[in-house]
C-alpha atoms as a PDB file:
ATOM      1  CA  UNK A   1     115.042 137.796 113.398  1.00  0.00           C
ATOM      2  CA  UNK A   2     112.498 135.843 111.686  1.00  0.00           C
ATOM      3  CA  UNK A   3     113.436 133.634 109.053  1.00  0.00           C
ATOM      4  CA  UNK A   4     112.203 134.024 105.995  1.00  0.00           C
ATOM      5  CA  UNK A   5     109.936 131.013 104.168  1.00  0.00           C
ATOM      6  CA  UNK A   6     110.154 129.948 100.470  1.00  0.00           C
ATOM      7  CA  UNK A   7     107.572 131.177  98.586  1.00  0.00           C
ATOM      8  CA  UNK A   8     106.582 127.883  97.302  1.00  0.00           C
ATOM      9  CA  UNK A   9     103.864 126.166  98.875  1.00  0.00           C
ATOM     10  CA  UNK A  10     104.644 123.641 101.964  1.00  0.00           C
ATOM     11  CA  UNK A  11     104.469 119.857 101.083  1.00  0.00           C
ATOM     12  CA  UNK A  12     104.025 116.396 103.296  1.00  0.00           C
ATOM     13  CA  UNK A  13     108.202 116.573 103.231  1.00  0.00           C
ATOM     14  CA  UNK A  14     108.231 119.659 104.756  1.00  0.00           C
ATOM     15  CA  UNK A  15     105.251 118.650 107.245  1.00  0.00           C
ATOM     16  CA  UNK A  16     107.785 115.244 108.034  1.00  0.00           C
ATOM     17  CA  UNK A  17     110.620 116.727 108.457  1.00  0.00           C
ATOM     18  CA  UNK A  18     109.089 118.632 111.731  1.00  0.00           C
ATOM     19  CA  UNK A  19     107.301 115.825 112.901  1.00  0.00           C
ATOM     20  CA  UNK A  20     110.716 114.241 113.012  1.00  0.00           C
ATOM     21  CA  UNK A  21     111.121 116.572 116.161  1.00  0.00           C
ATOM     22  CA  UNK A  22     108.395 115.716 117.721  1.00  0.00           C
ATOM     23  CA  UNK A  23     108.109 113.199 121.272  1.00  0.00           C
ATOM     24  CA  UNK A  24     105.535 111.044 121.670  1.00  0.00           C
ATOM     25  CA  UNK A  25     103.475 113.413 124.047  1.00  0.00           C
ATOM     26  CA  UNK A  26     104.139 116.259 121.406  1.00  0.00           C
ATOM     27  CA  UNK A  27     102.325 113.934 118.619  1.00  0.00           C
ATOM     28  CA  UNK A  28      99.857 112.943 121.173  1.00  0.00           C
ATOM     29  CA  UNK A  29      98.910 116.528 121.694  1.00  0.00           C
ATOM     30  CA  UNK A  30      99.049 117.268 117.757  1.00  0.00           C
ATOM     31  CA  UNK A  31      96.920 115.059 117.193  1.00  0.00           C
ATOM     32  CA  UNK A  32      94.570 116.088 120.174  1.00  0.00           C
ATOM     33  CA  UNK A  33      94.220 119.594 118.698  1.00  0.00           C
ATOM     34  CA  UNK A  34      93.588 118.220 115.433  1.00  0.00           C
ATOM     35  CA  UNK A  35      90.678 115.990 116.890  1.00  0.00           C
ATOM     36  CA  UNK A  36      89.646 119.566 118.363  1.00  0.00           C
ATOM     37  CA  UNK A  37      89.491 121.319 115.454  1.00  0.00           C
ATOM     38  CA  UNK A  38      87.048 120.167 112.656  1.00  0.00           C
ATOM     39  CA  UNK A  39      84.475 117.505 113.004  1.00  0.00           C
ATOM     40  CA  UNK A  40      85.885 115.333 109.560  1.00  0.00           C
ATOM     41  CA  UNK A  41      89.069 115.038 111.878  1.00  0.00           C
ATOM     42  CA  UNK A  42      86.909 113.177 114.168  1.00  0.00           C
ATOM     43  CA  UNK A  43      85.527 111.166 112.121  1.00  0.00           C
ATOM     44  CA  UNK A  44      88.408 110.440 110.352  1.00  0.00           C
ATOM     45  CA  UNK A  45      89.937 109.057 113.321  1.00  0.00           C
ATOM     46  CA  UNK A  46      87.053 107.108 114.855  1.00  0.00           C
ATOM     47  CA  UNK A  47      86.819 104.907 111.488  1.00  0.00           C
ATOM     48  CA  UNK A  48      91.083 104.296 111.641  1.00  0.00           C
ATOM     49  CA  UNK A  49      90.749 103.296 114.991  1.00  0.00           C
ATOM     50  CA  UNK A  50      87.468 101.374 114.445  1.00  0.00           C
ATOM     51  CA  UNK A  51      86.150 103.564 117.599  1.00  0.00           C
ATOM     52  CA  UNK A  52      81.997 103.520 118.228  1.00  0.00           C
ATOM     53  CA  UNK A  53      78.965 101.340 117.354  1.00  0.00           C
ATOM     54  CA  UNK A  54      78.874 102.311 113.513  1.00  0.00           C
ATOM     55  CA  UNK A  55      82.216 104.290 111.539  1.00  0.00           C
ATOM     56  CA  UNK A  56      80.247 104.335 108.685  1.00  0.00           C
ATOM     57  CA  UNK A  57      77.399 106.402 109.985  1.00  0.00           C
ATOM     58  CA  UNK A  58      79.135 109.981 109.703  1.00  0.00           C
ATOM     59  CA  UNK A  59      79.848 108.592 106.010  1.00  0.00           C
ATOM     60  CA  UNK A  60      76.265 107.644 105.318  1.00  0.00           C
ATOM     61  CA  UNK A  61      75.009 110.836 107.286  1.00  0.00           C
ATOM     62  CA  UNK A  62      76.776 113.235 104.595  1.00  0.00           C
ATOM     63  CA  UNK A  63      75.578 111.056 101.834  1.00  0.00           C
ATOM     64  CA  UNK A  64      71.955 111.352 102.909  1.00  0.00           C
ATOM     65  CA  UNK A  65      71.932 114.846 103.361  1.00  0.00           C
ATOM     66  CA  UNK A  66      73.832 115.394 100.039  1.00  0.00           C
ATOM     67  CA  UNK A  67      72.182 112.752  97.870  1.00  0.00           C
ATOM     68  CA  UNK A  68      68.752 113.427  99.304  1.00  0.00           C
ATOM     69  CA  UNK A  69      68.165 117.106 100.460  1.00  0.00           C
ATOM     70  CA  UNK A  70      65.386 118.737 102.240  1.00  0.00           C
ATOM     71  CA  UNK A  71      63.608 120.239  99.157  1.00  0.00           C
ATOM     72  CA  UNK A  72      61.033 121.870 101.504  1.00  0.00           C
ATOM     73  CA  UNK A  73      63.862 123.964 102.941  1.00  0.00           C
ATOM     74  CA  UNK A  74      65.770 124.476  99.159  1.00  0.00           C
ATOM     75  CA  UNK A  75      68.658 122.492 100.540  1.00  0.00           C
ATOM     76  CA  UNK A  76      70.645 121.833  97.378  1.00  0.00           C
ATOM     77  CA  UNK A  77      72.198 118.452  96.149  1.00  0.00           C
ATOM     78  CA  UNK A  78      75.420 118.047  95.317  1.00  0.00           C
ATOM     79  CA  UNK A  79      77.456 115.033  93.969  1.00  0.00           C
ATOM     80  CA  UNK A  80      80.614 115.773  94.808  1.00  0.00           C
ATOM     81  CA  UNK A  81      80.158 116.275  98.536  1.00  0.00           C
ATOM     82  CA  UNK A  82      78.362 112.945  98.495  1.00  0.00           C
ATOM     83  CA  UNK A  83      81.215 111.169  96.906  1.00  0.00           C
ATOM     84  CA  UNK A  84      83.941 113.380  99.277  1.00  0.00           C
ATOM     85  CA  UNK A  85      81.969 111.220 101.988  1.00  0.00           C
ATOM     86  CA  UNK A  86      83.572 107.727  99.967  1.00  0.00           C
ATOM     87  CA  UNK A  87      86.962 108.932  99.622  1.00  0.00           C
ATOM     88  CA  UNK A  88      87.003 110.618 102.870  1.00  0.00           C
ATOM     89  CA  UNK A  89      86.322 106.762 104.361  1.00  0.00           C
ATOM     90  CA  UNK A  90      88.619 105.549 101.758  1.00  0.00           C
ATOM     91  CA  UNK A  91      91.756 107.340 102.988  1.00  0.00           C
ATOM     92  CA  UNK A  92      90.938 107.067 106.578  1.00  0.00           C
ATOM     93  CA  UNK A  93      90.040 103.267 106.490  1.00  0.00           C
ATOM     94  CA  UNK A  94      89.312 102.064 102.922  1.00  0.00           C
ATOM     95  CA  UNK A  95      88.220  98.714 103.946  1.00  0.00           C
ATOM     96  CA  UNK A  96      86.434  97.083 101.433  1.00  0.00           C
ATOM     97  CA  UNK A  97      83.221  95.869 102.711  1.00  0.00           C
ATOM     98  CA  UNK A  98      82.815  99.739 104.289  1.00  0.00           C
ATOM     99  CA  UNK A  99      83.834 100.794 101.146  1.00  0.00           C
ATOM    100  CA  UNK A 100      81.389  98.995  99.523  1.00  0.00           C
ATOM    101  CA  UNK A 101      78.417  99.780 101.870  1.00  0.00           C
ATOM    102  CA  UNK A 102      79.005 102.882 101.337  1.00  0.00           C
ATOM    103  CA  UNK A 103      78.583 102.695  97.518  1.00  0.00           C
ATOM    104  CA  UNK A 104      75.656 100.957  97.527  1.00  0.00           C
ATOM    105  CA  UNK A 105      74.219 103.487 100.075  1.00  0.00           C
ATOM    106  CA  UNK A 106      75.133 106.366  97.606  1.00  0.00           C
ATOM    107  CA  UNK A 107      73.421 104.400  94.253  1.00  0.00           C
ATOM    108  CA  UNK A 108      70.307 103.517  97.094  1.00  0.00           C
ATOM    109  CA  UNK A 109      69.508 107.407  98.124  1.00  0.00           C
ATOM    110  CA  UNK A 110      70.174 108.483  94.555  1.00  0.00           C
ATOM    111  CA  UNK A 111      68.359 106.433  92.893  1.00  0.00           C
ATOM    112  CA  UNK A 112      65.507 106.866  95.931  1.00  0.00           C
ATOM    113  CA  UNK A 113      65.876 111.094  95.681  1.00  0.00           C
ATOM    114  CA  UNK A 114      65.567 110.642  91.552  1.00  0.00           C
ATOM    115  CA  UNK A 115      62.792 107.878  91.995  1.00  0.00           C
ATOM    116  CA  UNK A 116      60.586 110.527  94.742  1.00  0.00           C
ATOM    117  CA  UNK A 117      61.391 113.973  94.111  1.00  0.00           C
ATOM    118  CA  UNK A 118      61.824 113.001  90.029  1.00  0.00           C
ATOM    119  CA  UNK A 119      65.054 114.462  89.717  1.00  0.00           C
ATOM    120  CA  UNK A 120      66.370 115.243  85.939  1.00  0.00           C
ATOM    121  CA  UNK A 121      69.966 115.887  86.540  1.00  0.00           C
ATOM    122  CA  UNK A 122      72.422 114.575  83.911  1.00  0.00           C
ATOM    123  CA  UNK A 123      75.451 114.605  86.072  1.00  0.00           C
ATOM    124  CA  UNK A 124      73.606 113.047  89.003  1.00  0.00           C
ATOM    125  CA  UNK A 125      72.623 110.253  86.957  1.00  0.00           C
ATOM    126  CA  UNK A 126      76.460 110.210  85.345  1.00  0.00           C
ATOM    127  CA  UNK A 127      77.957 109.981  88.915  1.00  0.00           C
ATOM    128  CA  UNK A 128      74.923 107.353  90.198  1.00  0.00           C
ATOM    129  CA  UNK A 129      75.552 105.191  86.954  1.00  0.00           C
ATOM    130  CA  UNK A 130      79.543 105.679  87.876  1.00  0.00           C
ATOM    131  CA  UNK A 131      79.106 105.241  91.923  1.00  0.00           C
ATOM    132  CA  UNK A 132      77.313 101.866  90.317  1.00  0.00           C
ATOM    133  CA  UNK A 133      79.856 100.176  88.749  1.00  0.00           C
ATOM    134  CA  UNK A 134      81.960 100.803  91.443  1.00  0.00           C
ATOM    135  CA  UNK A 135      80.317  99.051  93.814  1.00  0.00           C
ATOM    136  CA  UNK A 136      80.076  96.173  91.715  1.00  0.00           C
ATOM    137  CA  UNK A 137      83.140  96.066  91.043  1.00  0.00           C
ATOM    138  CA  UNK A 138      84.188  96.418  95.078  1.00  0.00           C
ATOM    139  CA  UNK A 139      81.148  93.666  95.871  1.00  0.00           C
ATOM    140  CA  UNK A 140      82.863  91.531  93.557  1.00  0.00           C
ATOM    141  CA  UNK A 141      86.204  91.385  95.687  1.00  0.00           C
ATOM    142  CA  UNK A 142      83.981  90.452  98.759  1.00  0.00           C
ATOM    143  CA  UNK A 143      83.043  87.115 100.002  1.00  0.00           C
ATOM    144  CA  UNK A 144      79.664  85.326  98.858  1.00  0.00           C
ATOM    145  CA  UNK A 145      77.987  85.860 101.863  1.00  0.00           C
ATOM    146  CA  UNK A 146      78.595  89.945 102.053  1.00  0.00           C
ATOM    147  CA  UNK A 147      78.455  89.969  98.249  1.00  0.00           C
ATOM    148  CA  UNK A 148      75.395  88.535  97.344  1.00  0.00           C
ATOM    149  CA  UNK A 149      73.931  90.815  99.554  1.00  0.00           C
ATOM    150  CA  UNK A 150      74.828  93.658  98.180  1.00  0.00           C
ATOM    151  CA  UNK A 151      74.009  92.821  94.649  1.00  0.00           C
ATOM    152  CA  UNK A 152      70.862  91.908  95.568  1.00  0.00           C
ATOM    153  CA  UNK A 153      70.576  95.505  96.940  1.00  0.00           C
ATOM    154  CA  UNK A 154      71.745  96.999  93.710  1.00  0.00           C
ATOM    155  CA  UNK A 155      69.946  94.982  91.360  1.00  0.00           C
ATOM    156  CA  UNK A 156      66.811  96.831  93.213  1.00  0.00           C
ATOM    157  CA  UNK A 157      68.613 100.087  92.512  1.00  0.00           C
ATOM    158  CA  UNK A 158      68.934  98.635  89.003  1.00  0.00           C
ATOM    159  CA  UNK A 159      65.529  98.193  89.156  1.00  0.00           C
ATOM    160  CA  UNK A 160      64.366 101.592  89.908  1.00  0.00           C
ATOM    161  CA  UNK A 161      66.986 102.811  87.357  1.00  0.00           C
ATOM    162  CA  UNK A 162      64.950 101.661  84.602  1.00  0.00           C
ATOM    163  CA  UNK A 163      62.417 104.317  84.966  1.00  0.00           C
ATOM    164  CA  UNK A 164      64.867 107.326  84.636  1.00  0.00           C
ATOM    165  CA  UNK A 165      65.967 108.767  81.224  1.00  0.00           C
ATOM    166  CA  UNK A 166      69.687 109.327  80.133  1.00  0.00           C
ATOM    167  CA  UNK A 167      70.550 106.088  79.297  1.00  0.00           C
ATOM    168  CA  UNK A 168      70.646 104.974  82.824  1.00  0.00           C
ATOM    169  CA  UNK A 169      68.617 101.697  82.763  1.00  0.00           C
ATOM    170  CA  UNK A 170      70.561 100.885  79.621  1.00  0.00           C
ATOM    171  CA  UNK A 171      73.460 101.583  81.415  1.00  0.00           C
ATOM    172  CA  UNK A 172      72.748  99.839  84.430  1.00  0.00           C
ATOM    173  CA  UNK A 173      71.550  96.708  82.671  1.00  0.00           C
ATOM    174  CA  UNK A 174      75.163  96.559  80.758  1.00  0.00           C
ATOM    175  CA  UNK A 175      77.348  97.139  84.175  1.00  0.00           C
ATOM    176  CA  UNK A 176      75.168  94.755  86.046  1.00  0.00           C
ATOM    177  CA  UNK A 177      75.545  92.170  83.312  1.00  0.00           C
ATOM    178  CA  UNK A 178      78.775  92.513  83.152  1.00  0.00           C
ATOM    179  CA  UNK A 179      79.594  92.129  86.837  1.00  0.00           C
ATOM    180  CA  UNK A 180      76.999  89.180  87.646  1.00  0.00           C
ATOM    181  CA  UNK A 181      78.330  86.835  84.460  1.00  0.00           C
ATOM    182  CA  UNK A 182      81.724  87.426  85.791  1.00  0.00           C
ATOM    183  CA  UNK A 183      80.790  85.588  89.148  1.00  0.00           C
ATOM    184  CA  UNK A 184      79.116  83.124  87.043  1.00  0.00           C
END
């Protein structure tokens, strides 16, 4: 007879408690079939295990294609697929200066798509101008040397946001004011 399950919703708890069962070749081949199954597995854990030449390509790969579509062939964008790519790396390595590449990438292909294609989307600017600040504020926590770098790179993104309507240059001048005198 089969027992019957609650009809509530199965949690990480429940998901434990039957990995507590499991030998080490029994996680081994879990976590073989999970590899298997979906590609964001895979790329979830090459960047734990720091496996291949670049972790953060996959990342940057579904940031391109989301921040800056194929207009030609009506590919859509969309902002939150482009940001799943950041908290995707976030929960699978979250290192900082990956964290923070990736950030800058986003602001540097939205700002780019906006800047070439003249893009008037209020909520694309709303998550660039966000996506901004956060990568100032992650820069910030980085050594000069990696740091400086990257500000430089967003100041050009700052740059390029002075052209677009919305408020973003305004917006962009106050964040990056506000992060560079803090260094100061």
């Amino acid at each position: 007879m089969v027992r019957r399950q609650s009809k509530s919703q199965p949690t990480w708890a429940d998901v434990k408690a039957k990995l507590a069962n499991f030998d080490h070749t029994g996680l081994v081949n879990l976590l073989r079939d999970l590899y298997a199954a979906h590609r964001d597995n895979q790329t979830f854990l090459h960047a734990r295990f720091g496996l291949g030449e670049d972790v953060l390509k996959p990342y940057k790969h579904t940031i391109d294609r989301w921040l800056w579509p194929d207009v030609l062939r009506n590919q859509d964008t969309s902002v939150a697929n482009a940001k799943r790519a950041i908290a995707n790396y976030r929960k699978a390595v979250g290192e900082p200066a990956g964290l923070a590449e990736l950030m800058v990438f986003y602001c540097e292909q939205a700002a780019g798509f906006c800047s070439d294609i003249g893009n008037e989307d209020e909520n694309y600017f709303a998550a660039l101008v966000s996506i901004f600040e956060q990568a100032l504020a992650v820069a910030n926590t980085l050594p000069p040397s990696v740091r400086d770098a990257l500000v430089a790179r967003l100041d050009r993104v700052h740059r390029i946001g002075q052209k677009f309507g919305y408020g973003v240059g305004d917006d962009m001048d106050f964040i990056l004011a506000k992060y560079t005198k803090r260094r100061s």
